[in-house]
PDB file of N, CA and C in Angstrom:
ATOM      1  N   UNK A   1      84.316  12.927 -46.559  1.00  0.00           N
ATOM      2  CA  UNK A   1      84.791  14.143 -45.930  1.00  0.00           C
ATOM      3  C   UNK A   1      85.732  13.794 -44.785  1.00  0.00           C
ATOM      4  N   UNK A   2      86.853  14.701 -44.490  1.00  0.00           N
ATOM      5  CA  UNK A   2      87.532  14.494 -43.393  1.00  0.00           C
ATOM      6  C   UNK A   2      87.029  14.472 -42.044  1.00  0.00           C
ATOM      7  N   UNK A   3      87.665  13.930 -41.214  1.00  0.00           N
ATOM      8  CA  UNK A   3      87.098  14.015 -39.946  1.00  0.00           C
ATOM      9  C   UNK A   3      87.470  15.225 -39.030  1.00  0.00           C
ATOM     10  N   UNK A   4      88.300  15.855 -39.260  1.00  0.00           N
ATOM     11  CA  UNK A   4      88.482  17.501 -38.727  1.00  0.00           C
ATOM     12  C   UNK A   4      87.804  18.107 -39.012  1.00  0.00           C
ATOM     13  N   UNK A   5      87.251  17.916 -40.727  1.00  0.00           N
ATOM     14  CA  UNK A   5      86.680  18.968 -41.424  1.00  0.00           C
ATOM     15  C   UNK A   5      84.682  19.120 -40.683  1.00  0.00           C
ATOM     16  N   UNK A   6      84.535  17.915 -40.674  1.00  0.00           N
ATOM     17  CA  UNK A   6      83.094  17.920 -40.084  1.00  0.00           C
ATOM     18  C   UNK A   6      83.322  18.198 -38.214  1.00  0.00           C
ATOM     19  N   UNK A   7      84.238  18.204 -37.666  1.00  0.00           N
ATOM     20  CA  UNK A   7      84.437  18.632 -36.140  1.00  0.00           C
ATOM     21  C   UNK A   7      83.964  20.258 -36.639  1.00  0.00           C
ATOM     22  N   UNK A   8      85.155  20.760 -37.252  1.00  0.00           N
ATOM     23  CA  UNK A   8      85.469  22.405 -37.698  1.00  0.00           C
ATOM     24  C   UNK A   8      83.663  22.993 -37.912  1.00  0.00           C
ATOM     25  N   UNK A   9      83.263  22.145 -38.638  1.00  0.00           N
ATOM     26  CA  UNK A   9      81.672  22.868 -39.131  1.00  0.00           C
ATOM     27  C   UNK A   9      80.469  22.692 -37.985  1.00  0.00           C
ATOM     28  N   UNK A  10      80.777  21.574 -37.332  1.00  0.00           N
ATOM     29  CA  UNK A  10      79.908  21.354 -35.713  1.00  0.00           C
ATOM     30  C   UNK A  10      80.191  22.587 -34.718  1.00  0.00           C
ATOM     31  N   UNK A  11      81.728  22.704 -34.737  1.00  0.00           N
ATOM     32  CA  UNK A  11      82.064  23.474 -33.920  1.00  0.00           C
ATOM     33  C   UNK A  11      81.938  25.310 -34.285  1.00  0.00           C
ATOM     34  N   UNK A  12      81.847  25.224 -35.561  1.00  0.00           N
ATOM     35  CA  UNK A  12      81.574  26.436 -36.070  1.00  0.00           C
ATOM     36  C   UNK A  12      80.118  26.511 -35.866  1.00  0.00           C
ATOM     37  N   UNK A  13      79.417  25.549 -36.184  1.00  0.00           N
ATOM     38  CA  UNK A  13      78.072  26.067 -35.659  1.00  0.00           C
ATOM     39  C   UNK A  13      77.232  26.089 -34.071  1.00  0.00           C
ATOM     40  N   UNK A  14      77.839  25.704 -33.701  1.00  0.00           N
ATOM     41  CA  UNK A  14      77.676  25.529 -31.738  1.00  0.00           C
ATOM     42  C   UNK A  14      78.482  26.985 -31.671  1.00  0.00           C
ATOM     43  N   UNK A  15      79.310  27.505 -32.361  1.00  0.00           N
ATOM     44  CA  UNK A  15      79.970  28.467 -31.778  1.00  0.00           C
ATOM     45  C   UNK A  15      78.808  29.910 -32.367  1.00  0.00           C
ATOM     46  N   UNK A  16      78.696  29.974 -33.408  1.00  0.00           N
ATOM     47  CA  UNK A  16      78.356  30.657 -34.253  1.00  0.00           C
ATOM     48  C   UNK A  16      76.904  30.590 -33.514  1.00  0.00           C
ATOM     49  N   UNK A  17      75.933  29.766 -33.153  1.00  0.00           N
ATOM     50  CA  UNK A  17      74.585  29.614 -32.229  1.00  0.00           C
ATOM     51  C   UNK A  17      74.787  30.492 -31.042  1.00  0.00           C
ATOM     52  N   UNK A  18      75.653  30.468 -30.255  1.00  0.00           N
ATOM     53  CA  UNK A  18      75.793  30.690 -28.914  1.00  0.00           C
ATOM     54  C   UNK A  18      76.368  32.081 -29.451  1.00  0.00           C
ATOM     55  N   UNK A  19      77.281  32.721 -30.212  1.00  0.00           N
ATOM     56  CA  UNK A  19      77.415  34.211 -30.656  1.00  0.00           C
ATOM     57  C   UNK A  19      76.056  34.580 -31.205  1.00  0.00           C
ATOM     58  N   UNK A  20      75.045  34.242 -31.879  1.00  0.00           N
ATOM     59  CA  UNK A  20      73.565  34.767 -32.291  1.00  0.00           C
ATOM     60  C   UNK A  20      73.088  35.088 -31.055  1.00  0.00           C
ATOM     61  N   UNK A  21      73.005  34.251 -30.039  1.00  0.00           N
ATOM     62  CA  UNK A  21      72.231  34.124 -29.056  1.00  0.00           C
ATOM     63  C   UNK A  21      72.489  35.280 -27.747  1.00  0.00           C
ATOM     64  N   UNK A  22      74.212  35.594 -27.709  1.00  0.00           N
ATOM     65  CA  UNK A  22      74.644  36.594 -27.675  1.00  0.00           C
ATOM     66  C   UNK A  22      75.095  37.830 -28.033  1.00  0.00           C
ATOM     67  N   UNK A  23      73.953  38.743 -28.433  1.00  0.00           N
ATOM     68  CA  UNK A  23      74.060  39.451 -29.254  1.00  0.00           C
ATOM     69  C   UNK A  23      74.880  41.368 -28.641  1.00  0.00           C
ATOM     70  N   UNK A  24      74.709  41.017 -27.159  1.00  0.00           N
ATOM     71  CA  UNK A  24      75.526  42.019 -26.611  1.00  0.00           C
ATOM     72  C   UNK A  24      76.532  43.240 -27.171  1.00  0.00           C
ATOM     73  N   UNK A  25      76.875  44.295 -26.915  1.00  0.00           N
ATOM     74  CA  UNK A  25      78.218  44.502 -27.027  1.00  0.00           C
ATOM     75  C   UNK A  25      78.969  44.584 -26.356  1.00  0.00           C
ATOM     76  N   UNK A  26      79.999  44.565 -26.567  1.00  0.00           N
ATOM     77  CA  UNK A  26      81.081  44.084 -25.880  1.00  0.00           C
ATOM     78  C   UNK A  26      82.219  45.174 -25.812  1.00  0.00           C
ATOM     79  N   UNK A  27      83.185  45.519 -25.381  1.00  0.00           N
ATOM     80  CA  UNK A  27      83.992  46.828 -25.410  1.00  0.00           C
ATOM     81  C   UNK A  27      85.854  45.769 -25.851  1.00  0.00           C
ATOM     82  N   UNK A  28      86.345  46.512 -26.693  1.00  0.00           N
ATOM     83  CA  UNK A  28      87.288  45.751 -27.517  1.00  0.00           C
ATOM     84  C   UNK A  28      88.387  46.943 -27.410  1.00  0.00           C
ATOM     85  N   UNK A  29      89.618  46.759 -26.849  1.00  0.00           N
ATOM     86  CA  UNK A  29      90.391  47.528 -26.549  1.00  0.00           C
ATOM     87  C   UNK A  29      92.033  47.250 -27.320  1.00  0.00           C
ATOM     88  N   UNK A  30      91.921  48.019 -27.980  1.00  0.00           N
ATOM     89  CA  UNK A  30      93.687  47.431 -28.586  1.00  0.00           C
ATOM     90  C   UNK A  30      94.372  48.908 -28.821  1.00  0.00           C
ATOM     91  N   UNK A  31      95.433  48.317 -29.231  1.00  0.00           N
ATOM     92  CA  UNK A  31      96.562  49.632 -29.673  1.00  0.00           C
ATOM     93  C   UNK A  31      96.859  49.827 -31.059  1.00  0.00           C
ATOM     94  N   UNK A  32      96.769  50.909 -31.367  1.00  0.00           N
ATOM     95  CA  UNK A  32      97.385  51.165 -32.710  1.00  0.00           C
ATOM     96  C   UNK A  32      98.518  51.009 -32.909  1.00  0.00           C
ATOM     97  N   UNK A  33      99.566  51.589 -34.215  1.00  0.00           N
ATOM     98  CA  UNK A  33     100.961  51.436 -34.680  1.00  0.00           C
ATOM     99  C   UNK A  33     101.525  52.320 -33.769  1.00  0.00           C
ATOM    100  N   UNK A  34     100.781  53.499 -33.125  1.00  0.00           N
ATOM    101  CA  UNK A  34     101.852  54.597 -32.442  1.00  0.00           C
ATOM    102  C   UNK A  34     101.542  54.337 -30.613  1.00  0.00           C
ATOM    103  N   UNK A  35     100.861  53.087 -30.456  1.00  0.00           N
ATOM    104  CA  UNK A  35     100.999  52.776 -28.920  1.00  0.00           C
ATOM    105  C   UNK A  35      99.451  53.385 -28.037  1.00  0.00           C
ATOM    106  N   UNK A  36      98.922  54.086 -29.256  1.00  0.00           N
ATOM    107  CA  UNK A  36      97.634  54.253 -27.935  1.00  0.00           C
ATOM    108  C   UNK A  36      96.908  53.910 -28.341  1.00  0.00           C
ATOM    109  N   UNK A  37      95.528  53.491 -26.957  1.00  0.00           N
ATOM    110  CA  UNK A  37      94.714  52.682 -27.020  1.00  0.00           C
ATOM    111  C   UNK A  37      93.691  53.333 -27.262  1.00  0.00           C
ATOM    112  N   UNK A  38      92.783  52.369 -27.964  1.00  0.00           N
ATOM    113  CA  UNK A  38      91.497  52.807 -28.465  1.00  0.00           C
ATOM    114  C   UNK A  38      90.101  51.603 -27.645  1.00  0.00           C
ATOM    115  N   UNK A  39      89.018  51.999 -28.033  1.00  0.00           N
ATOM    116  CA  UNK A  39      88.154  51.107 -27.872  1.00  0.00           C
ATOM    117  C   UNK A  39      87.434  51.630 -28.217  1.00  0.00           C
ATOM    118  N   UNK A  40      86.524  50.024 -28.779  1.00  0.00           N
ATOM    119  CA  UNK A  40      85.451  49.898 -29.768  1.00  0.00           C
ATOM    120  C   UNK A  40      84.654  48.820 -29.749  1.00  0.00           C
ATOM    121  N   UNK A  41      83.326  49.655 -29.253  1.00  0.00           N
ATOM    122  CA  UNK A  41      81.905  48.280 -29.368  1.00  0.00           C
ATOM    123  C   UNK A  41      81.145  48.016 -30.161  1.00  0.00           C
ATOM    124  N   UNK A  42      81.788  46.699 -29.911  1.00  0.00           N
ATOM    125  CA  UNK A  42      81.657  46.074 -31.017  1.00  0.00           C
ATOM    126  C   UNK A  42      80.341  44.674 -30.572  1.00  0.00           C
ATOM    127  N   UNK A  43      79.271  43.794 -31.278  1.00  0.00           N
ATOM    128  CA  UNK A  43      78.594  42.780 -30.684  1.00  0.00           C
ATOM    129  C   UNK A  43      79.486  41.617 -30.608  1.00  0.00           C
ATOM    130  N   UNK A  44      78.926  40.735 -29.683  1.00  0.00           N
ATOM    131  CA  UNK A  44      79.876  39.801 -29.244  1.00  0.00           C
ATOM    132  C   UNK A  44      80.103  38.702 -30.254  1.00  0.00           C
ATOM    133  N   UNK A  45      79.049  38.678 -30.722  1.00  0.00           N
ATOM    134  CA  UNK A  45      79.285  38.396 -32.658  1.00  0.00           C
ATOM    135  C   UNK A  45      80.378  38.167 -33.320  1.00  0.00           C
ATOM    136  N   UNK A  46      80.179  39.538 -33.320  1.00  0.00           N
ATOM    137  CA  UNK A  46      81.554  39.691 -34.393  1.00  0.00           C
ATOM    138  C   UNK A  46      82.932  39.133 -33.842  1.00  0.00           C
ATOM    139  N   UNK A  47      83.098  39.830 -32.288  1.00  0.00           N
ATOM    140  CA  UNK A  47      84.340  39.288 -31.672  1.00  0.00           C
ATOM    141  C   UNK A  47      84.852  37.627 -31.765  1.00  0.00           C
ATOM    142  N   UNK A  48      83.082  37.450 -31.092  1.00  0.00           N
ATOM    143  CA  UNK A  48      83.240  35.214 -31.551  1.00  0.00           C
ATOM    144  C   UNK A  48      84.081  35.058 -33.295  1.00  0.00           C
ATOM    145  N   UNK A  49      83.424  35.341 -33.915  1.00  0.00           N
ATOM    146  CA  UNK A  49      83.710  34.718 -35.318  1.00  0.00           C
ATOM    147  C   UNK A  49      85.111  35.481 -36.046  1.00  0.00           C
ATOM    148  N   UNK A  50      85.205  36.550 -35.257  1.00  0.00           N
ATOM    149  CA  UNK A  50      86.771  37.059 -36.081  1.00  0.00           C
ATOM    150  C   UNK A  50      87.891  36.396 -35.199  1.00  0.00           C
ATOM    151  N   UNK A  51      87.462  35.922 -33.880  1.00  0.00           N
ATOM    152  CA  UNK A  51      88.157  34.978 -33.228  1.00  0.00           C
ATOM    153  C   UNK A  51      88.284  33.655 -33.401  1.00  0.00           C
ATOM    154  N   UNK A  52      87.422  33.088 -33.982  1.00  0.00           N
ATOM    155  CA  UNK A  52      87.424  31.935 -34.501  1.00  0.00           C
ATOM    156  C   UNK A  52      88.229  31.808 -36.140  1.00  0.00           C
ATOM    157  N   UNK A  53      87.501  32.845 -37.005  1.00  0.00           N
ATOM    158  CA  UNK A  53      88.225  32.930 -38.632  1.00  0.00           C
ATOM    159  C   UNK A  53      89.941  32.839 -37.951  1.00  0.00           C
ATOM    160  N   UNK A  54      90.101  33.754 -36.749  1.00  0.00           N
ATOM    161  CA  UNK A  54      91.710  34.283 -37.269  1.00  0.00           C
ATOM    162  C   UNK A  54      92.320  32.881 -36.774  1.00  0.00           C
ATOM    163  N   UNK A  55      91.581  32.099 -36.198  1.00  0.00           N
ATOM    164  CA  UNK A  55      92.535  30.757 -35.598  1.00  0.00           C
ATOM    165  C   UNK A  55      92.260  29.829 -36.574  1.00  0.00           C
ATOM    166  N   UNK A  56      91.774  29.845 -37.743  1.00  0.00           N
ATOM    167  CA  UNK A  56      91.283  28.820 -38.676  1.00  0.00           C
ATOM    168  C   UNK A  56      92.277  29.007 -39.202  1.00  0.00           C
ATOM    169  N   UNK A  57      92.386  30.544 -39.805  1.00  0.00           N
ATOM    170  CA  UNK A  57      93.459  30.841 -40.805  1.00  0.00           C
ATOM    171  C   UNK A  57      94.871  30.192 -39.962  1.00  0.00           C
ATOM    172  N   UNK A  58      95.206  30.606 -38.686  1.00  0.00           N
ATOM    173  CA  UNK A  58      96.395  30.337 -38.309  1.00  0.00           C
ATOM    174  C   UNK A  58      96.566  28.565 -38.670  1.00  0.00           C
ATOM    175  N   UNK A  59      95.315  28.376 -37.758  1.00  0.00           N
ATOM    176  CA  UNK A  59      95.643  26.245 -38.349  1.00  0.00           C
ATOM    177  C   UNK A  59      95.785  25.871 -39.993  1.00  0.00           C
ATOM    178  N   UNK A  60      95.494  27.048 -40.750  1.00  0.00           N
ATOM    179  CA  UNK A  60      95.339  26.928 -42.179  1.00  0.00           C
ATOM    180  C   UNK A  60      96.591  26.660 -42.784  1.00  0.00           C
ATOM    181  N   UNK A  61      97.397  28.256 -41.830  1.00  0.00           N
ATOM    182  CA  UNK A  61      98.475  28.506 -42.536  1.00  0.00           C
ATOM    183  C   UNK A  61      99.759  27.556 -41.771  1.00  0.00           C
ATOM    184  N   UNK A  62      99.404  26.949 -41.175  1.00  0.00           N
ATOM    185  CA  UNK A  62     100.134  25.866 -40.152  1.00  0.00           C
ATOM    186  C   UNK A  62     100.412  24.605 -41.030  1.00  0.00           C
ATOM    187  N   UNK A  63      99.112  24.228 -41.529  1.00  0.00           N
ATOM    188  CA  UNK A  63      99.463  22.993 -42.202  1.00  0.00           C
ATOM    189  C   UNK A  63      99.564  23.216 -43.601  1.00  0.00           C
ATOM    190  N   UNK A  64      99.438  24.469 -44.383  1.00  0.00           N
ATOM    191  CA  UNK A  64     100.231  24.478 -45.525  1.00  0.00           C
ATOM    192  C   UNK A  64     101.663  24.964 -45.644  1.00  0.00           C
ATOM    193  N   UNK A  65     102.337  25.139 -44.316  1.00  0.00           N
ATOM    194  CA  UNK A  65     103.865  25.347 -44.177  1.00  0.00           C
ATOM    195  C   UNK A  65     104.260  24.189 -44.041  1.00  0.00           C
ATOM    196  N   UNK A  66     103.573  22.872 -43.029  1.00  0.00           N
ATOM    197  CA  UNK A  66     103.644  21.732 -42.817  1.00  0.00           C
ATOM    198  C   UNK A  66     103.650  20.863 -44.368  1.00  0.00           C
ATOM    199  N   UNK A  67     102.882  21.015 -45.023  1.00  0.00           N
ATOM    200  CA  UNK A  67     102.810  19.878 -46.663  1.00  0.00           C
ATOM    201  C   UNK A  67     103.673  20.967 -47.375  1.00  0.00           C
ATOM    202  N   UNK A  68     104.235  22.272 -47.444  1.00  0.00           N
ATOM    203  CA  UNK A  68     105.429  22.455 -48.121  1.00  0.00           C
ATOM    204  C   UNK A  68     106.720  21.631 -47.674  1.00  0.00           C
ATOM    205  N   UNK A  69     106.970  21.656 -46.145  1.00  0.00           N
ATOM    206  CA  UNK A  69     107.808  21.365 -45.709  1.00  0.00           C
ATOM    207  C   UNK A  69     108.001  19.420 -46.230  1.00  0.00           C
ATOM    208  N   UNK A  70     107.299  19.117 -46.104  1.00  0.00           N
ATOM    209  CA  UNK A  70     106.968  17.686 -46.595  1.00  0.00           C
ATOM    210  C   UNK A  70     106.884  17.024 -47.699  1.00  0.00           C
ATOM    211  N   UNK A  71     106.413  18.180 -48.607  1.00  0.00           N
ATOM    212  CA  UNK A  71     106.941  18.007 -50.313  1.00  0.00           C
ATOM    213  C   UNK A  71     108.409  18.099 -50.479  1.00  0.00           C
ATOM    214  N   UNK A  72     108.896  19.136 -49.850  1.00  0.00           N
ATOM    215  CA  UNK A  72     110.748  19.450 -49.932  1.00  0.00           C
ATOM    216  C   UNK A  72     111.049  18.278 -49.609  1.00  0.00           C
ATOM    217  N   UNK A  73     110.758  17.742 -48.395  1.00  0.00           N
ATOM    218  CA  UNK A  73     111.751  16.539 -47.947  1.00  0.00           C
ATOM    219  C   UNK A  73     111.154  15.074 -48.927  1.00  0.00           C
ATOM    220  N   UNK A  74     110.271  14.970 -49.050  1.00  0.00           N
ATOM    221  CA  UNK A  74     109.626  13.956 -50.120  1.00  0.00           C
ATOM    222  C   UNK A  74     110.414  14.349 -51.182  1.00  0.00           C
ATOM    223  N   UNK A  75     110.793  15.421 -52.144  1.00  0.00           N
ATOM    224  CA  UNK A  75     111.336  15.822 -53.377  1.00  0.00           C
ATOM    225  C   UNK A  75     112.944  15.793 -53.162  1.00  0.00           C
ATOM    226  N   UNK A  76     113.434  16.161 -51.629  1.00  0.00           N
ATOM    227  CA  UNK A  76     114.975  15.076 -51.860  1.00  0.00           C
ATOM    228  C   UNK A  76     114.994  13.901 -51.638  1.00  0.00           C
ATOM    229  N   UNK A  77     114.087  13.189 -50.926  1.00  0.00           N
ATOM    230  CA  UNK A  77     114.511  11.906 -50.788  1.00  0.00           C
ATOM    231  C   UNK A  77     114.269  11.009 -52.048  1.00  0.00           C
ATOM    232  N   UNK A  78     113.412  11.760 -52.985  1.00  0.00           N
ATOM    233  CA  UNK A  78     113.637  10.868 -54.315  1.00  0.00           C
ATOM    234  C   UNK A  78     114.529  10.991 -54.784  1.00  0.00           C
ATOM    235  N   UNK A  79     115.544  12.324 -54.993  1.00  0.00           N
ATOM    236  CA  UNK A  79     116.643  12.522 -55.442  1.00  0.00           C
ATOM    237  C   UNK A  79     117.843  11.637 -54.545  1.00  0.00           C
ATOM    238  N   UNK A  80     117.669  11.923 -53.565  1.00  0.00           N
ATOM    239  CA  UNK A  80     118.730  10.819 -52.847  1.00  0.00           C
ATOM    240  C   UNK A  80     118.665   9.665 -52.996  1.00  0.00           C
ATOM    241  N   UNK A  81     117.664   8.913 -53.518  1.00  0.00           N
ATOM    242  CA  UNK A  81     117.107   7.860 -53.605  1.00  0.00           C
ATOM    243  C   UNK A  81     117.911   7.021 -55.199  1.00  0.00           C
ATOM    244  N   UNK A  82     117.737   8.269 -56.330  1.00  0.00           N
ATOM    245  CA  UNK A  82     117.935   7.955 -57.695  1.00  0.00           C
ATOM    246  C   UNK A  82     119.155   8.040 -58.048  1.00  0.00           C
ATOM    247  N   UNK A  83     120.088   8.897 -56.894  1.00  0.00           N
ATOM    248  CA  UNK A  83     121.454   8.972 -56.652  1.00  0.00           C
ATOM    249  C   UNK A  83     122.304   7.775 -56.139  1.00  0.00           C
ATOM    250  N   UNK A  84     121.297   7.382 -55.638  1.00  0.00           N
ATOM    251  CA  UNK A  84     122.075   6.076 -54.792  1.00  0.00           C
ATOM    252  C   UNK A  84     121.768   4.878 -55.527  1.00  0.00           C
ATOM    253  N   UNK A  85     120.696   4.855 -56.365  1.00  0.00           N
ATOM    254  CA  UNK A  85     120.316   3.898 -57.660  1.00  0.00           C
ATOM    255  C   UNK A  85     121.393   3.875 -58.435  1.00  0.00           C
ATOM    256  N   UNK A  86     121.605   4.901 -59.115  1.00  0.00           N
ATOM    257  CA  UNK A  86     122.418   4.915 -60.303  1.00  0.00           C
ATOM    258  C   UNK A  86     123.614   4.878 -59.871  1.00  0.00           C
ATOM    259  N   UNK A  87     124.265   5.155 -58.642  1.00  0.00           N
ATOM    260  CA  UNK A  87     125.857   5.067 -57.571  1.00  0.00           C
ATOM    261  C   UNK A  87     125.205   3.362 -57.455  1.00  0.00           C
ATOM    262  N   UNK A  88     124.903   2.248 -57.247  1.00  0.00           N
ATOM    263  CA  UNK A  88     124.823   0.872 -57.069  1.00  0.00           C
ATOM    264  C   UNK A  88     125.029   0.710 -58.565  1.00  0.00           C
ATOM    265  N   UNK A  89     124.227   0.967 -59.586  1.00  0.00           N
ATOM    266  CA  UNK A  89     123.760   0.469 -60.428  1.00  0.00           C
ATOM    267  C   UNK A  89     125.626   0.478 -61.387  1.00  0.00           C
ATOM    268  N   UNK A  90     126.302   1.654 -60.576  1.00  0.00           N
ATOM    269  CA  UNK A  90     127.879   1.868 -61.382  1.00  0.00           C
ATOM    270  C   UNK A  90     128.480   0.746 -60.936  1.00  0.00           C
ATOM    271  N   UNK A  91     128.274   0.430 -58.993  1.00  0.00           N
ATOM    272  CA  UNK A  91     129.014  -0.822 -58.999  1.00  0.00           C
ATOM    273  C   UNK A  91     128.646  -1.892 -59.541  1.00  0.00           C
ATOM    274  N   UNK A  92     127.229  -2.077 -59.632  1.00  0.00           N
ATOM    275  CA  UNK A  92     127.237  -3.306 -60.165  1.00  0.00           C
ATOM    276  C   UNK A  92     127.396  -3.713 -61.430  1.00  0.00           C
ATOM    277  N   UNK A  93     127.447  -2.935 -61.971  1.00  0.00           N
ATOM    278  CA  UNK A  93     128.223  -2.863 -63.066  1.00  0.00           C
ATOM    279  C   UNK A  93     129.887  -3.098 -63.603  1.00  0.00           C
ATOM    280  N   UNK A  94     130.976  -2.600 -62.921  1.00  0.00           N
ATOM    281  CA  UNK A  94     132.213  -2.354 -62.322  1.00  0.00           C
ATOM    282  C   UNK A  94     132.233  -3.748 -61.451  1.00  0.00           C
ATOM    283  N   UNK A  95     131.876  -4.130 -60.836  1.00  0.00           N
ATOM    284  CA  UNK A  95     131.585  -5.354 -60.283  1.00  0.00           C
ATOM    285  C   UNK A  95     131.758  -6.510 -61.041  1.00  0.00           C
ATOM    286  N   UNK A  96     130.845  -6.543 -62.136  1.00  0.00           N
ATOM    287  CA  UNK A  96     130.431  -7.454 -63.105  1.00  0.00           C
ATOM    288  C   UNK A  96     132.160  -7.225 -64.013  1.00  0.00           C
ATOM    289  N   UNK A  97     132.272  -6.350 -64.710  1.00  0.00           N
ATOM    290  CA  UNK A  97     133.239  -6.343 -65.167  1.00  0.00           C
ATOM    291  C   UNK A  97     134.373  -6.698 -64.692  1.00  0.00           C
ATOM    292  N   UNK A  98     134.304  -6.222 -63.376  1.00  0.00           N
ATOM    293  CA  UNK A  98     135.785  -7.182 -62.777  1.00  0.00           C
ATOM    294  C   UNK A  98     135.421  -8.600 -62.498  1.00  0.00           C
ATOM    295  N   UNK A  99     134.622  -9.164 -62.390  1.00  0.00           N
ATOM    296  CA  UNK A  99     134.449 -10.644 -62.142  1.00  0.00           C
ATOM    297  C   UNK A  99     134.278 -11.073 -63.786  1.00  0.00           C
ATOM    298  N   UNK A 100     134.035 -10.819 -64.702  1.00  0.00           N
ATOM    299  CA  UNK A 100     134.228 -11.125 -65.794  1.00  0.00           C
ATOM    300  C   UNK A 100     136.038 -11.201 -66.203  1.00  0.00           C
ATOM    301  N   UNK A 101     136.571 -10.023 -66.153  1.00  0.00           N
ATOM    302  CA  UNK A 101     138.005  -9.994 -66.313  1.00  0.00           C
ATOM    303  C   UNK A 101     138.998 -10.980 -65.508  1.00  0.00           C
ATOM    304  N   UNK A 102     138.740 -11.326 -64.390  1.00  0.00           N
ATOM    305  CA  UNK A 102     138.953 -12.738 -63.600  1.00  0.00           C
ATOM    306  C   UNK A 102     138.757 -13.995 -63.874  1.00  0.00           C
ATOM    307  N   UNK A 103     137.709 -14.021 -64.756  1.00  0.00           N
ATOM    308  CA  UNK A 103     137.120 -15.128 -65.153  1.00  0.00           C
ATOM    309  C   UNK A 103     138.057 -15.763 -66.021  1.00  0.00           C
ATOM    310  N   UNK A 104     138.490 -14.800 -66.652  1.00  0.00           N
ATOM    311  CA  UNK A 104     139.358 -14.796 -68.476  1.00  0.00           C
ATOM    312  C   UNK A 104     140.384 -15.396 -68.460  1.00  0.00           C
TER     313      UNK A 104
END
């Protein structure tokens, strides 16, 4: 197993202990689409762990933009790579032929 991955589940459960243990409610204040505010109590529960899910997802969606981004550049540099193979592989070729034709 990875070593983030077993931090993530320690830390999910030290977090997730200490939200049981706090079972309170809590008063949760945000805005809707048209600008006014609402509030809603909610246990401190829920607030811990939808605060925690939404930053998992964000680190989630962080490093699968990160290994797209990294496949792209891995997937030209083979192409640049097979370009520049077969561009040598013309001179040395062209090469050969002119040192052959010299030879003659």
């Amino acid at each position: 197993m990875p070593v983030k991955f077993i931090i993530f589940i320690i830390l999910a459960i030290i977090v997730s202990v200490l939200a049981v243990k706090n079972m309170d409610l809590v008063e949760v204040s945000f805005y809707d689409f048209y600008l006014n505010s609402h509030n809603v109590r909610v246990p401190l529960l829920v607030v811990v762990l939808a605060s925690l899910s939404f930053g998992f997802f964000l680190a989630w969606l962080d490093g699968f933009i990160a290994k797209l981004k990294l496949k792209a550049t891995i997937r030209r540099n083979g192409k640049a790579i097979q370009s520049l193979t077969e561009e040598l592989e013309r001179y040395k070729k062209s090469a050969l032929s002119e040192h052959n034709e010299s030879g003659k």
